[in-house]
C-alpha atoms as a PDB file:
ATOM      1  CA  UNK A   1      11.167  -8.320  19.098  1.00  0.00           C
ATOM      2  CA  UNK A   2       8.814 -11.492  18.426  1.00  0.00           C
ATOM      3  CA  UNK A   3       5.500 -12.029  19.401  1.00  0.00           C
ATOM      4  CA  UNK A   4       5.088 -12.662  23.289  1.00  0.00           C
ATOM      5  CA  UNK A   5       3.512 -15.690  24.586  1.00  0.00           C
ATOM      6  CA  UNK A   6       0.445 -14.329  25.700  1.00  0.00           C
ATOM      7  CA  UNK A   7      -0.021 -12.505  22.086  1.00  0.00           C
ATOM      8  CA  UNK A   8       0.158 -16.055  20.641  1.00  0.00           C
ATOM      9  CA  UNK A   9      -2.204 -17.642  23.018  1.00  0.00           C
ATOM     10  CA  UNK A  10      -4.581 -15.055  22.174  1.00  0.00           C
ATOM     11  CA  UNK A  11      -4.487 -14.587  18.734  1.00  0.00           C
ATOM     12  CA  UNK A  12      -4.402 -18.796  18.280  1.00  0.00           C
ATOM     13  CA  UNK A  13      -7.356 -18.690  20.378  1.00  0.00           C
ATOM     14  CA  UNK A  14      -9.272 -15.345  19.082  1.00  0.00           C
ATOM     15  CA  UNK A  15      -8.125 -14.019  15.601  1.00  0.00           C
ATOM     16  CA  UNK A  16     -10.495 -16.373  13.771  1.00  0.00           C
ATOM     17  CA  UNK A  17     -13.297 -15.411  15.841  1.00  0.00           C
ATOM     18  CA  UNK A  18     -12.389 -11.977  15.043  1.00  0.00           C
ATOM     19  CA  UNK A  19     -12.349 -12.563  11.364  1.00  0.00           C
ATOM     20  CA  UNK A  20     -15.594 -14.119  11.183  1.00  0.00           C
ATOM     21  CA  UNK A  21     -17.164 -11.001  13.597  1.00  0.00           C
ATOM     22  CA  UNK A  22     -15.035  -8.795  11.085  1.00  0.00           C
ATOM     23  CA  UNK A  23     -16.389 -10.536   8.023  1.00  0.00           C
ATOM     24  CA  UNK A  24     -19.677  -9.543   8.677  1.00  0.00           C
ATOM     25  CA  UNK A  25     -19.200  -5.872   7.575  1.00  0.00           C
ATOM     26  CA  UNK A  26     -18.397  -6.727   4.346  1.00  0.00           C
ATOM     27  CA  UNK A  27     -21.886  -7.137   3.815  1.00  0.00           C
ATOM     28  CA  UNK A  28     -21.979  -3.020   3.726  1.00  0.00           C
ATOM     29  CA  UNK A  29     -19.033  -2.637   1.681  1.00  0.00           C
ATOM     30  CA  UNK A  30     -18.485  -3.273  -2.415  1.00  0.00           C
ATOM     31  CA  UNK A  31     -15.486  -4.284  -4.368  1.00  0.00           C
ATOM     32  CA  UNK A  32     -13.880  -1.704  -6.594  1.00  0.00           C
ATOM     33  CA  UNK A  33     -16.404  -1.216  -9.734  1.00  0.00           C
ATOM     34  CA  UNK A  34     -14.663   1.674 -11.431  1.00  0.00           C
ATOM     35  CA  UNK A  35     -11.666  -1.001 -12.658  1.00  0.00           C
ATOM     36  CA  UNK A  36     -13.867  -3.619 -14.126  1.00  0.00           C
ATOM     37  CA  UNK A  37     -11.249  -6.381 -13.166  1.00  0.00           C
ATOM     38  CA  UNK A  38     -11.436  -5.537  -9.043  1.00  0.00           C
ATOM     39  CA  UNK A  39     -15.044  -5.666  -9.438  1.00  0.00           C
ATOM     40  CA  UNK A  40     -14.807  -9.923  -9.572  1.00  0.00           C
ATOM     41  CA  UNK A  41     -12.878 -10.365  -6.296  1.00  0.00           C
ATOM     42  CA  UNK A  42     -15.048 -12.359  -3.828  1.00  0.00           C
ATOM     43  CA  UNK A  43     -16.689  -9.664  -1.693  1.00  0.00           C
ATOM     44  CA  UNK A  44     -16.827 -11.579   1.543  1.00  0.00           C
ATOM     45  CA  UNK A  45     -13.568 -12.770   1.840  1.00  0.00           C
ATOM     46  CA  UNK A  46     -11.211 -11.713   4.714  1.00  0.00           C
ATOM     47  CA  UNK A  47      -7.592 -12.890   5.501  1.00  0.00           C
ATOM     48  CA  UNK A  48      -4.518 -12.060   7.499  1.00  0.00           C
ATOM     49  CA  UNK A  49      -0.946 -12.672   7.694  1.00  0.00           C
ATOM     50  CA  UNK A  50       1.002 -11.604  11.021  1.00  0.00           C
ATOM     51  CA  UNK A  51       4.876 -12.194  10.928  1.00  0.00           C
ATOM     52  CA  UNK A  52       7.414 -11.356  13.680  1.00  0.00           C
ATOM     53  CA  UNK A  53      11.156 -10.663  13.703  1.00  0.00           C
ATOM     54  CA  UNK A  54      12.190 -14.261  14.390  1.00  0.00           C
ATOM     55  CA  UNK A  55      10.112 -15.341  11.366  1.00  0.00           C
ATOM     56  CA  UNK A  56       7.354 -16.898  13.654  1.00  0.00           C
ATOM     57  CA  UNK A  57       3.734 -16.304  12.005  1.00  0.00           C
ATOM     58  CA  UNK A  58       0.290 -16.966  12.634  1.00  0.00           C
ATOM     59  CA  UNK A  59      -2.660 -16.551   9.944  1.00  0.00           C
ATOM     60  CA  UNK A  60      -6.769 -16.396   9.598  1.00  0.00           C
ATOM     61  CA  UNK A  61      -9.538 -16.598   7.224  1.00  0.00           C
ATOM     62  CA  UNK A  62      -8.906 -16.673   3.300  1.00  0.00           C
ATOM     63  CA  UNK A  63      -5.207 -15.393   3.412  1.00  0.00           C
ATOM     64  CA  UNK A  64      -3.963 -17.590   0.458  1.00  0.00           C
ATOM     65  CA  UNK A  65      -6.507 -15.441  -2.074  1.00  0.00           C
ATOM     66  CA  UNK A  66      -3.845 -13.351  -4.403  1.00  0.00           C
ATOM     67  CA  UNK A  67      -5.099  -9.534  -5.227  1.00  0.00           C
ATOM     68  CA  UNK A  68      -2.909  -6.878  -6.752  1.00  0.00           C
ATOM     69  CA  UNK A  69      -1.312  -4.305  -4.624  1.00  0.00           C
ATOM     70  CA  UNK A  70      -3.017  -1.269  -6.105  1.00  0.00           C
ATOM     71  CA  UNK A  71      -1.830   1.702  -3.827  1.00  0.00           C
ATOM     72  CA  UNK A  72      -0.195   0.027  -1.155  1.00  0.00           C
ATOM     73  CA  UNK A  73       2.483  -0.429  -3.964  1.00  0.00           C
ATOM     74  CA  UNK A  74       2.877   3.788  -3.677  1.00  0.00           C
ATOM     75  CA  UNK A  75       4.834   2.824  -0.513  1.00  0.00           C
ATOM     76  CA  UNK A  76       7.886   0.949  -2.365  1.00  0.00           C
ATOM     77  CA  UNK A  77       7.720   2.904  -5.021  1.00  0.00           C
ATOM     78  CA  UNK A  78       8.257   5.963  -3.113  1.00  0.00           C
ATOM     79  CA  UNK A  79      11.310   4.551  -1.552  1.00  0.00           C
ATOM     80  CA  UNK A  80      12.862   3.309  -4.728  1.00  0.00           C
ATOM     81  CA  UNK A  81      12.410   7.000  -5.996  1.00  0.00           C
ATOM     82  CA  UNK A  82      14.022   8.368  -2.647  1.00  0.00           C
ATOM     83  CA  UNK A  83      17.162   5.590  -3.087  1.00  0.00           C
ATOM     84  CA  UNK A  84      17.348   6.528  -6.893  1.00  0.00           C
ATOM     85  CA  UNK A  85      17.170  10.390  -6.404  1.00  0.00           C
ATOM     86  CA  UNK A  86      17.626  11.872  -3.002  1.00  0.00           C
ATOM     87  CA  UNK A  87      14.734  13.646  -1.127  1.00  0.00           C
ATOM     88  CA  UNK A  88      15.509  17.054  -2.443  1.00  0.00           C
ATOM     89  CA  UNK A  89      15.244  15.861  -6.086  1.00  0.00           C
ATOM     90  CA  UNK A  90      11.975  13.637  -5.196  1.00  0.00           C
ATOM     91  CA  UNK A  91      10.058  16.476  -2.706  1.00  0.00           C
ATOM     92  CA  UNK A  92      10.639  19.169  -5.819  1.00  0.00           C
ATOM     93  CA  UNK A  93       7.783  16.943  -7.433  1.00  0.00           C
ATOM     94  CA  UNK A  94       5.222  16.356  -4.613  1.00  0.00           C
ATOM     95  CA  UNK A  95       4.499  17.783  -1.352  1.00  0.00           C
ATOM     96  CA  UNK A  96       4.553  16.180   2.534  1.00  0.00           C
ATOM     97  CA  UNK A  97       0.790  17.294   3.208  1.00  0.00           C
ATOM     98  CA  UNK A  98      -2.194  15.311   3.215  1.00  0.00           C
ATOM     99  CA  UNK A  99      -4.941  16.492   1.227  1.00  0.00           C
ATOM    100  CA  UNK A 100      -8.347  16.308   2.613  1.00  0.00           C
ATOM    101  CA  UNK A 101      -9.578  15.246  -1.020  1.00  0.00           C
ATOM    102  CA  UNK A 102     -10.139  11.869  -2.851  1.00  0.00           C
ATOM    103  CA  UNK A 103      -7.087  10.013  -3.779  1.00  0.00           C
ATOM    104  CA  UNK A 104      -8.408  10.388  -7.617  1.00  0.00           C
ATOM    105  CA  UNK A 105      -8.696  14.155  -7.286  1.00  0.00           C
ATOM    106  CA  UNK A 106      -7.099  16.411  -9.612  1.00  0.00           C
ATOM    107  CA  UNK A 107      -8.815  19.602  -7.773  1.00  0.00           C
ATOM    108  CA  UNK A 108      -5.451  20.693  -5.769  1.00  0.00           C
ATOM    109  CA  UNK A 109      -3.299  20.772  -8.979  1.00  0.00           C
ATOM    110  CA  UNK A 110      -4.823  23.511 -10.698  1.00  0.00           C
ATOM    111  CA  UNK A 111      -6.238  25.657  -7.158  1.00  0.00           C
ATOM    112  CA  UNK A 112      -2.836  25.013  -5.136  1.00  0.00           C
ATOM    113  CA  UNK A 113       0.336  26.697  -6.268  1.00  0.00           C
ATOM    114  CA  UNK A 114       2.786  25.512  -7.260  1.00  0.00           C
ATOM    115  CA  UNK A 115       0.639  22.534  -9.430  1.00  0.00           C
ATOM    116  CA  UNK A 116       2.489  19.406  -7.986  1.00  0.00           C
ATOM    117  CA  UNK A 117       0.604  16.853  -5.800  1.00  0.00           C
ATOM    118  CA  UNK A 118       0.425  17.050  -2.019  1.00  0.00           C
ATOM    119  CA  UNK A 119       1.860  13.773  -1.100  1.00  0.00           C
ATOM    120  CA  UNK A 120       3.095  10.611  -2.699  1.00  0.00           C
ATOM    121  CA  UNK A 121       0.511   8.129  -1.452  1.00  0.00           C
ATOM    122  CA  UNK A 122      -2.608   9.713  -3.928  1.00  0.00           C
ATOM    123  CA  UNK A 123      -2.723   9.017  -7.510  1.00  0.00           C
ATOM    124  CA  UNK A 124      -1.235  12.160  -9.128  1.00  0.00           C
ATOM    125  CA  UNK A 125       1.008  12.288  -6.543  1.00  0.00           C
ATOM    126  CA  UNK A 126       2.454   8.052  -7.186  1.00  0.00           C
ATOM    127  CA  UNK A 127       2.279   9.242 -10.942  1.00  0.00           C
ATOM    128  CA  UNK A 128       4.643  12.134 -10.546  1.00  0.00           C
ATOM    129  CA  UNK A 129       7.038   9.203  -8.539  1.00  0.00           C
ATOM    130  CA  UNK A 130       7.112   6.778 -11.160  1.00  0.00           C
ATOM    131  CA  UNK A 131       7.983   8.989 -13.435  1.00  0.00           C
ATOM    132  CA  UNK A 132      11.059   9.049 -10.966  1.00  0.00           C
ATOM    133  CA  UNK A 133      12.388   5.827 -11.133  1.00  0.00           C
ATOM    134  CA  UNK A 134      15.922   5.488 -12.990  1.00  0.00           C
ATOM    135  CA  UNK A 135      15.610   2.867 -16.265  1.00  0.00           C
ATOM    136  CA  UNK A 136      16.199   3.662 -20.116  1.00  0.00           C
ATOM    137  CA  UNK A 137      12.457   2.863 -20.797  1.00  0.00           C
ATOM    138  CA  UNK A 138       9.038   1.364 -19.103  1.00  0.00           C
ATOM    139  CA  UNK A 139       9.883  -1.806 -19.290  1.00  0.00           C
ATOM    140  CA  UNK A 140      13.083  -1.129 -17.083  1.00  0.00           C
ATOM    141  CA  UNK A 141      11.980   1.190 -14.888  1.00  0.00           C
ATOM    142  CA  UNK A 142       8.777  -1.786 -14.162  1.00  0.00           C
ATOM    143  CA  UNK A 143      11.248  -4.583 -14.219  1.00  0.00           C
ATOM    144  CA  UNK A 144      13.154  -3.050 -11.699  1.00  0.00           C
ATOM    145  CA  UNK A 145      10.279  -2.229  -9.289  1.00  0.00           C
ATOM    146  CA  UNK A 146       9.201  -5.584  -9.631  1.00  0.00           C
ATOM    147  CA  UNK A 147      12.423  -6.904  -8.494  1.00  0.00           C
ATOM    148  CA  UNK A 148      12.723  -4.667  -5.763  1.00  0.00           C
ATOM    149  CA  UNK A 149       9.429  -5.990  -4.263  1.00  0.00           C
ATOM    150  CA  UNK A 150      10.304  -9.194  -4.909  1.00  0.00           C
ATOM    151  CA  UNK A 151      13.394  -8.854  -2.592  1.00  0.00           C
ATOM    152  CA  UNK A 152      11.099  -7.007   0.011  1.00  0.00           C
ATOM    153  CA  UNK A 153       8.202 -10.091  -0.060  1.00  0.00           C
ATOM    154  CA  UNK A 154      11.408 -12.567   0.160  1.00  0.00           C
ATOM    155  CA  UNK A 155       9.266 -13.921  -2.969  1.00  0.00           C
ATOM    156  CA  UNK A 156      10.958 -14.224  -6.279  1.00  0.00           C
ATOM    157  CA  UNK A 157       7.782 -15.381  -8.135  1.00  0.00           C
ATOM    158  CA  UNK A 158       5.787 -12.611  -7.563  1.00  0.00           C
ATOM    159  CA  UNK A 159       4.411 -11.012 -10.796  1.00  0.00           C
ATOM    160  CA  UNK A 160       1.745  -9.092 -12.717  1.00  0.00           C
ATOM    161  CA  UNK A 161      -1.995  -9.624 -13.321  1.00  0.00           C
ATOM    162  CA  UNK A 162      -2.108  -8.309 -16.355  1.00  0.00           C
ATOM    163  CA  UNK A 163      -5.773  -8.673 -16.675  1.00  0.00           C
ATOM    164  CA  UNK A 164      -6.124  -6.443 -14.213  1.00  0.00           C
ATOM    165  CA  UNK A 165      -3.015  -4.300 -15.360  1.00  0.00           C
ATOM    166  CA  UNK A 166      -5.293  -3.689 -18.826  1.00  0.00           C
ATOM    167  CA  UNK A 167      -8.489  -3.467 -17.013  1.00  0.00           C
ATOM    168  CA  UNK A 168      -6.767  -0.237 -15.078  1.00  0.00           C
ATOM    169  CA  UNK A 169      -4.719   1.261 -18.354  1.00  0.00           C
ATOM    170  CA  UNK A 170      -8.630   0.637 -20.597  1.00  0.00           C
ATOM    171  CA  UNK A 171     -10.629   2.585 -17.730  1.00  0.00           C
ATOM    172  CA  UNK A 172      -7.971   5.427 -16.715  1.00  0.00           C
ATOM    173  CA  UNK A 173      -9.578   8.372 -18.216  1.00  0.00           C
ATOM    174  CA  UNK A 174      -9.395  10.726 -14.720  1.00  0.00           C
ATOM    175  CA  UNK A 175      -5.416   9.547 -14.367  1.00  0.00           C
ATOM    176  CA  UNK A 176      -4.673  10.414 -17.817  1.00  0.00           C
ATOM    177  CA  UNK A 177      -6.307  13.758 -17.357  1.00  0.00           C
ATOM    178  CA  UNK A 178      -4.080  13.978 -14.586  1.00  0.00           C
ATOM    179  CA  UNK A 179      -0.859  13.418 -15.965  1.00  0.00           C
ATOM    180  CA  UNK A 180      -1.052  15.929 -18.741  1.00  0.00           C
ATOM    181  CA  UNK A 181      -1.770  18.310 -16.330  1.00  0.00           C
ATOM    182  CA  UNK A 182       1.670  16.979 -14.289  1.00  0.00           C
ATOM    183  CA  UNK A 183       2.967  17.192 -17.705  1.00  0.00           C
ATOM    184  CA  UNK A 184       1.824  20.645 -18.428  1.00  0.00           C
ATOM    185  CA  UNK A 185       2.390  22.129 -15.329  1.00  0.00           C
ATOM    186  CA  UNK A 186       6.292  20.710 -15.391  1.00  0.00           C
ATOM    187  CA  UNK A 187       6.112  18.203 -12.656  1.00  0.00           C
ATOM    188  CA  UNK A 188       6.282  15.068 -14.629  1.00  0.00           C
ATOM    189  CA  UNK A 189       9.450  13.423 -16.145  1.00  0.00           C
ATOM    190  CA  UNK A 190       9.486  11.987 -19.380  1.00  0.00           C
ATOM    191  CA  UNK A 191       6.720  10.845 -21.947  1.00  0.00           C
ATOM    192  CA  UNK A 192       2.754  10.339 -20.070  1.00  0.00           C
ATOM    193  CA  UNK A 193       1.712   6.815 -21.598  1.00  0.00           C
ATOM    194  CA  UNK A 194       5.201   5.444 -20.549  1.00  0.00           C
ATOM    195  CA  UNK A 195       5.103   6.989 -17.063  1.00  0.00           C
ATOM    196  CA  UNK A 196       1.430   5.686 -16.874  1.00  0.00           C
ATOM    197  CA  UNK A 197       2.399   2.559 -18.051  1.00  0.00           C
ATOM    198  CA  UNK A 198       5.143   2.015 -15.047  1.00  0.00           C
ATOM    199  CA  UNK A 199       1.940   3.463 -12.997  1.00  0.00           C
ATOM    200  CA  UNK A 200      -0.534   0.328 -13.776  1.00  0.00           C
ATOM    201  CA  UNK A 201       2.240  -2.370 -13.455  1.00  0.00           C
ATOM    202  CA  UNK A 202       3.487  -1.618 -10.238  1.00  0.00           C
ATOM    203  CA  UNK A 203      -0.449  -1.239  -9.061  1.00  0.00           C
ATOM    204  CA  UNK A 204      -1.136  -4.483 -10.649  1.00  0.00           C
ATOM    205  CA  UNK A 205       1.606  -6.804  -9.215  1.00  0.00           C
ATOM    206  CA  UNK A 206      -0.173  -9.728  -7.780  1.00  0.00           C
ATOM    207  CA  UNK A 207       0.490 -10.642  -3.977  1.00  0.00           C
ATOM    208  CA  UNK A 208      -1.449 -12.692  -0.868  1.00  0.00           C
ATOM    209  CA  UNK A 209      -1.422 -11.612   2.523  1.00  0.00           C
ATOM    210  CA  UNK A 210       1.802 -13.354   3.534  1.00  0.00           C
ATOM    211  CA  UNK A 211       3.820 -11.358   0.179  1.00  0.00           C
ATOM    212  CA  UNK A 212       2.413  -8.085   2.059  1.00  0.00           C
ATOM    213  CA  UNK A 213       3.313  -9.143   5.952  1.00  0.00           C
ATOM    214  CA  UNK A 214       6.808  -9.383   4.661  1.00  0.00           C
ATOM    215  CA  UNK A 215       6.750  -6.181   2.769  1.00  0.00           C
ATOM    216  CA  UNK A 216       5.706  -4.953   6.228  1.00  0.00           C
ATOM    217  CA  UNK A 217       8.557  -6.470   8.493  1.00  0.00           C
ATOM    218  CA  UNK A 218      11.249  -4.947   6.415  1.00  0.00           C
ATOM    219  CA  UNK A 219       9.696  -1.223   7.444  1.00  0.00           C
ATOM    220  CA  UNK A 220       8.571  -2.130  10.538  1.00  0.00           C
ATOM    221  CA  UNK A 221      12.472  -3.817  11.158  1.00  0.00           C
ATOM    222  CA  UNK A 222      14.013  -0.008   9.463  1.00  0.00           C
ATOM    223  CA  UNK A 223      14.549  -1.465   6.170  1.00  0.00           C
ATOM    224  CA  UNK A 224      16.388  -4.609   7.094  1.00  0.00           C
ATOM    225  CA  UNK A 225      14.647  -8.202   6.676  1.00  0.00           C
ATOM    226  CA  UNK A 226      14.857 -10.081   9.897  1.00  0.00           C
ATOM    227  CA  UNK A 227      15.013 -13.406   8.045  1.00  0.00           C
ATOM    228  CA  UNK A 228      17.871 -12.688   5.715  1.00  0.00           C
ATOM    229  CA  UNK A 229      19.909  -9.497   7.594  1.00  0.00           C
ATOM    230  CA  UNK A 230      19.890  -7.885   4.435  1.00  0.00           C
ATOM    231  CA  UNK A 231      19.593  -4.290   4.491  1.00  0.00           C
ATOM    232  CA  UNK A 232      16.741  -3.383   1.623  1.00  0.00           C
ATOM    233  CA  UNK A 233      16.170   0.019   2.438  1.00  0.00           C
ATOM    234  CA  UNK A 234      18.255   2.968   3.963  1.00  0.00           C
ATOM    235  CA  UNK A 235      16.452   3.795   7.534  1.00  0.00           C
ATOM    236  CA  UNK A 236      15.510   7.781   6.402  1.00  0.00           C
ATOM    237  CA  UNK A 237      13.955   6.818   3.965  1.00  0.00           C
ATOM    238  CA  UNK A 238      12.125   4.031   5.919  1.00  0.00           C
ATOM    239  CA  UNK A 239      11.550   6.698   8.135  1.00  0.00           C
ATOM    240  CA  UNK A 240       9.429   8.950   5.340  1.00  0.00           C
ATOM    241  CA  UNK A 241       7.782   5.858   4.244  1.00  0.00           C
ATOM    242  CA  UNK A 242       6.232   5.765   7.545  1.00  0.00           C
ATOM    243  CA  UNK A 243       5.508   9.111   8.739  1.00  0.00           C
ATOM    244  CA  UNK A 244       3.112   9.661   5.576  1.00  0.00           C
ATOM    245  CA  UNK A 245       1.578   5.850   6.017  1.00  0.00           C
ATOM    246  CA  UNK A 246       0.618   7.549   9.322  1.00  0.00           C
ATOM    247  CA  UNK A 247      -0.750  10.523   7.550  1.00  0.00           C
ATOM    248  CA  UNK A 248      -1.905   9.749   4.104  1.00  0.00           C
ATOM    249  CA  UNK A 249      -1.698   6.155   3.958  1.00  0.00           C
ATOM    250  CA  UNK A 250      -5.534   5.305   4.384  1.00  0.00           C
ATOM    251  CA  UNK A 251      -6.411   7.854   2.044  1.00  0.00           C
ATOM    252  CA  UNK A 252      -9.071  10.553   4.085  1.00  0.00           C
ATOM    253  CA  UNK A 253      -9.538   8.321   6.580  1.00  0.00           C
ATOM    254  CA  UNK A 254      -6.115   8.636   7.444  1.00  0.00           C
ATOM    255  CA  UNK A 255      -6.362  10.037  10.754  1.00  0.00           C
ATOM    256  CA  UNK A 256      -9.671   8.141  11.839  1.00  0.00           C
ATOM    257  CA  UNK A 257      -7.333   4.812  11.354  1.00  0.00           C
ATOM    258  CA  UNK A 258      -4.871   6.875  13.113  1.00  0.00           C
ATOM    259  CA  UNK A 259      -6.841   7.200  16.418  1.00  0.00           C
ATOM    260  CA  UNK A 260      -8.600   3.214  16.120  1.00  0.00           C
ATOM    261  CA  UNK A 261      -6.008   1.445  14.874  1.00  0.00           C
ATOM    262  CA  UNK A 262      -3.093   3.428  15.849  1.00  0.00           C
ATOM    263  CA  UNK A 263      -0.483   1.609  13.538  1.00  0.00           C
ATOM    264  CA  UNK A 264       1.188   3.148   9.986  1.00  0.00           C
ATOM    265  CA  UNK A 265      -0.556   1.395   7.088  1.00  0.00           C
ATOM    266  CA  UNK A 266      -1.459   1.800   3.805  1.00  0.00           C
ATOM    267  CA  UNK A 267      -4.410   0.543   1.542  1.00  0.00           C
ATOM    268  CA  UNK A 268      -5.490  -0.177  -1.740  1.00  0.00           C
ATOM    269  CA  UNK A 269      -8.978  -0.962  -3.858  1.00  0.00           C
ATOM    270  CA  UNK A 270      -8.464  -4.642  -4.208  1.00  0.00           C
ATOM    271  CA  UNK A 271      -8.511  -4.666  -0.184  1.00  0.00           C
ATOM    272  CA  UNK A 272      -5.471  -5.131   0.920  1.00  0.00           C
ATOM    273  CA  UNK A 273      -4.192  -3.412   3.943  1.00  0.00           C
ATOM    274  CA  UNK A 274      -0.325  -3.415   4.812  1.00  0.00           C
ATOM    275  CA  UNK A 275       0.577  -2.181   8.223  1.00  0.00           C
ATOM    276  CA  UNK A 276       2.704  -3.212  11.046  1.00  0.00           C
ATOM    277  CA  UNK A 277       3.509  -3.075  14.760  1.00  0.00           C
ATOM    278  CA  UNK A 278       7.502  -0.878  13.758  1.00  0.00           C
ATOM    279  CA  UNK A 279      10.059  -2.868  15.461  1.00  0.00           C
ATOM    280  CA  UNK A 280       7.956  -5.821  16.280  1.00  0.00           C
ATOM    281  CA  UNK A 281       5.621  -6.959  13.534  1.00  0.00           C
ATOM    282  CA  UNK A 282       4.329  -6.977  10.004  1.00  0.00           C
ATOM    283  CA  UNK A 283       0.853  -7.706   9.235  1.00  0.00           C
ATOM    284  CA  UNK A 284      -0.876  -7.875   5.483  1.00  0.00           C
ATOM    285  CA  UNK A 285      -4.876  -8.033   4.780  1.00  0.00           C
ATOM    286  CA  UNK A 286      -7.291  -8.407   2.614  1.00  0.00           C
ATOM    287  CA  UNK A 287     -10.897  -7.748   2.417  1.00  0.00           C
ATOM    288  CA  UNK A 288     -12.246  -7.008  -1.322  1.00  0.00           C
ATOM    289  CA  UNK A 289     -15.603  -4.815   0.057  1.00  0.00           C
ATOM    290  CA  UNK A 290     -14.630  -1.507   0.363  1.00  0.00           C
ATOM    291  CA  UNK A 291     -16.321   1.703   2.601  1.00  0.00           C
ATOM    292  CA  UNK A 292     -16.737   4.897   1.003  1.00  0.00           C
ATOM    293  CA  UNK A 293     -13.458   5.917   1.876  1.00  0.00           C
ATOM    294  CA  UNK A 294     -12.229   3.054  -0.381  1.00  0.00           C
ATOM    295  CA  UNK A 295     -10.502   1.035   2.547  1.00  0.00           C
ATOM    296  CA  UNK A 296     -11.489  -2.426   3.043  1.00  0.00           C
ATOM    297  CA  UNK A 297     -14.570  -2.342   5.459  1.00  0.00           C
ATOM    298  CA  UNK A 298     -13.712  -5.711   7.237  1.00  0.00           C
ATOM    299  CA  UNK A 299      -9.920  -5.572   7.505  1.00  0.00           C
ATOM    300  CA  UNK A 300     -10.101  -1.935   9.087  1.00  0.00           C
ATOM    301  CA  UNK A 301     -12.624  -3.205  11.638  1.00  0.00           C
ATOM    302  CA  UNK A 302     -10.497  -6.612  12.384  1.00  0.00           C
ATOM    303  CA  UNK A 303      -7.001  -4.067  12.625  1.00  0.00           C
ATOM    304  CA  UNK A 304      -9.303  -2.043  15.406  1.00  0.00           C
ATOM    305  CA  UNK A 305     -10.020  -5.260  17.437  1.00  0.00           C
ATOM    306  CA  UNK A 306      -6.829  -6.540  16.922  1.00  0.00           C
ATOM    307  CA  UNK A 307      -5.076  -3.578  17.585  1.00  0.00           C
ATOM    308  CA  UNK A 308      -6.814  -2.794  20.845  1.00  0.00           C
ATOM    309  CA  UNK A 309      -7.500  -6.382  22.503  1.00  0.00           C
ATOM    310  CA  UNK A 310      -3.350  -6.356  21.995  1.00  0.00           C
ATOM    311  CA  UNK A 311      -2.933  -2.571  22.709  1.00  0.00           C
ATOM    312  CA  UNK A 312      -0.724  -2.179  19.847  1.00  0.00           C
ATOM    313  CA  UNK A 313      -1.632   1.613  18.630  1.00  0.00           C
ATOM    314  CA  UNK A 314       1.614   3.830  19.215  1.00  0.00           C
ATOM    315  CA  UNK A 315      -0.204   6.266  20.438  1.00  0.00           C
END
């Protein structure tokens, strides 16, 4: 389903007035310190990508700036670990639950039998899934995740940042920490620094809003791209992807987005936001300031206007 025409009379007439009201709460936000790279994005920018079915999009603000995916990338690599081991083989390493806690918290693995991570979507829990992905070594198991969101952004040039990539692996003390304890309590496959490595190159791959807005349509569209009719991604697992985007995907502030926004989404510390309007639309945005919860300050406010001046929330 596209956009209708009164959506794109409104949003051609109102989305950048929205951005620039939304801009102004980056003011009370701050870019990601703790990974010294993040820390330079330009803290009052704000963009968005929309894109329907049909292929028809419409765009605000500073959508061309490029960040790296971060967490958001947790999504795809989730469903590349589903399609390359089955959920009974993948849900033996982490849980379904949301935690409560920090995405960076290790507290759960050691108080919470049996040791393995709640969910996919925090940090100990995407660690434990990329040690999941099929290749002989790092580089093969990276390569192919890179492909596979290439296929999913319809964007064959997307890449790495690798200054960012070694800011993250230079500064990742707490994730290290937790993957010998994945290690030692059985839950992680393979060799930590390799797994770790796979980690910080999938959360450093370098997109714009438009990159994630694709990403989007594919879920929102049950794992087929609109614009090509390929089928990416097998609907179940399309169907997980989204039920814990709805749950855990804006790390604890999960179910406050739940009740403004409405929509299943996923964030990460460079700003981006990835969500989408499921059978309708994908949407990708970025907004570098973050709120204590670690979600981009001025995109969650602009997906709350948007979201209810178009009364897209599913609820």
């Amino acid at each position: 389903m596209s956009f209708t025409e009164q959506e794109v009379e409104l949003l051609s007439r109102q989305l950048p007035l929205w951005v620039e009201a939304s801009k102004v709460r980056s003011a009370y936000g701050k870019t990601a310190s703790y990974i010294p790279e993040l820390a330079k994005a330009p803290q009052h920018a704000l963009g968005i990508h929309l894109i329907d079915t049909t292929g028809t999009a419409v765009s605000s603000g500073d959508c061309s700036l490029s960040f790296t995916m971060q967490s958001i990338s947790k999504v795809f690599t989730l469903i590349l670990a589903l399609m390359d081991n089955g959920e009974e083989a993948v849900f033996q390493k982490v849980g379904m639950e949301p935690t409560g806690d920090n995405f960076n918290s290790m507290l759960k693995l050691e108080l919470v039998r049996p040791g393995i991570p709640f969910n996919p979507l925090i940090n100990a829990g995407a660690i434990a899934i990329s040690s999941l992905i099929h290749g002989k070594d790092s580089a093969e198991k990276s390569s192919r995740i890179l492909s596979f969101f290439q296929a999913l952004a319809g964007n064959d040039t997307l890449t790495y940042d690798m200054d960012v990539y070694r800011s993250e692996s230079d500064t990742a003390n707490l994730n290290r920490s937790m993957a010998y304890l994945l290690k030692d309590n059985g839950v992680l496959e393979g060799q930590v620094e390799e797994v770790l490595d796979v980690y910080f190159h999938h959360c450093s791959i370098q997109v714009t809003c438009s990159d994630l807005a694709r990403m989007a349509l594919v879920l929102a569209n049950n794992g087929t791209d609109p614009v090509t009719g390929v089928t990416l991604i097998p609907r179940r697992y399309v169907q997980i992807a989204k039920t814990f985007m709805i749950t855990c995907g804006m790390y604890n502030a999960s179910g406050e987005f739940a009740i403004q926004v409405g929509l299943p989404a996923k964030s990460g510390v460079s700003g981006g936001i990835l969500t989408m309007v499921p059978g309708r639309l994908g949407i990708g945005v970025v907004g570098p300031a973050l709120n204590v919860k670690g979600n981009s300050i001025a995109g969650v406010h602009l997906l709350e206007t948007i979201s209810r001046e178009l009364d897209w929330s599913l609820f």
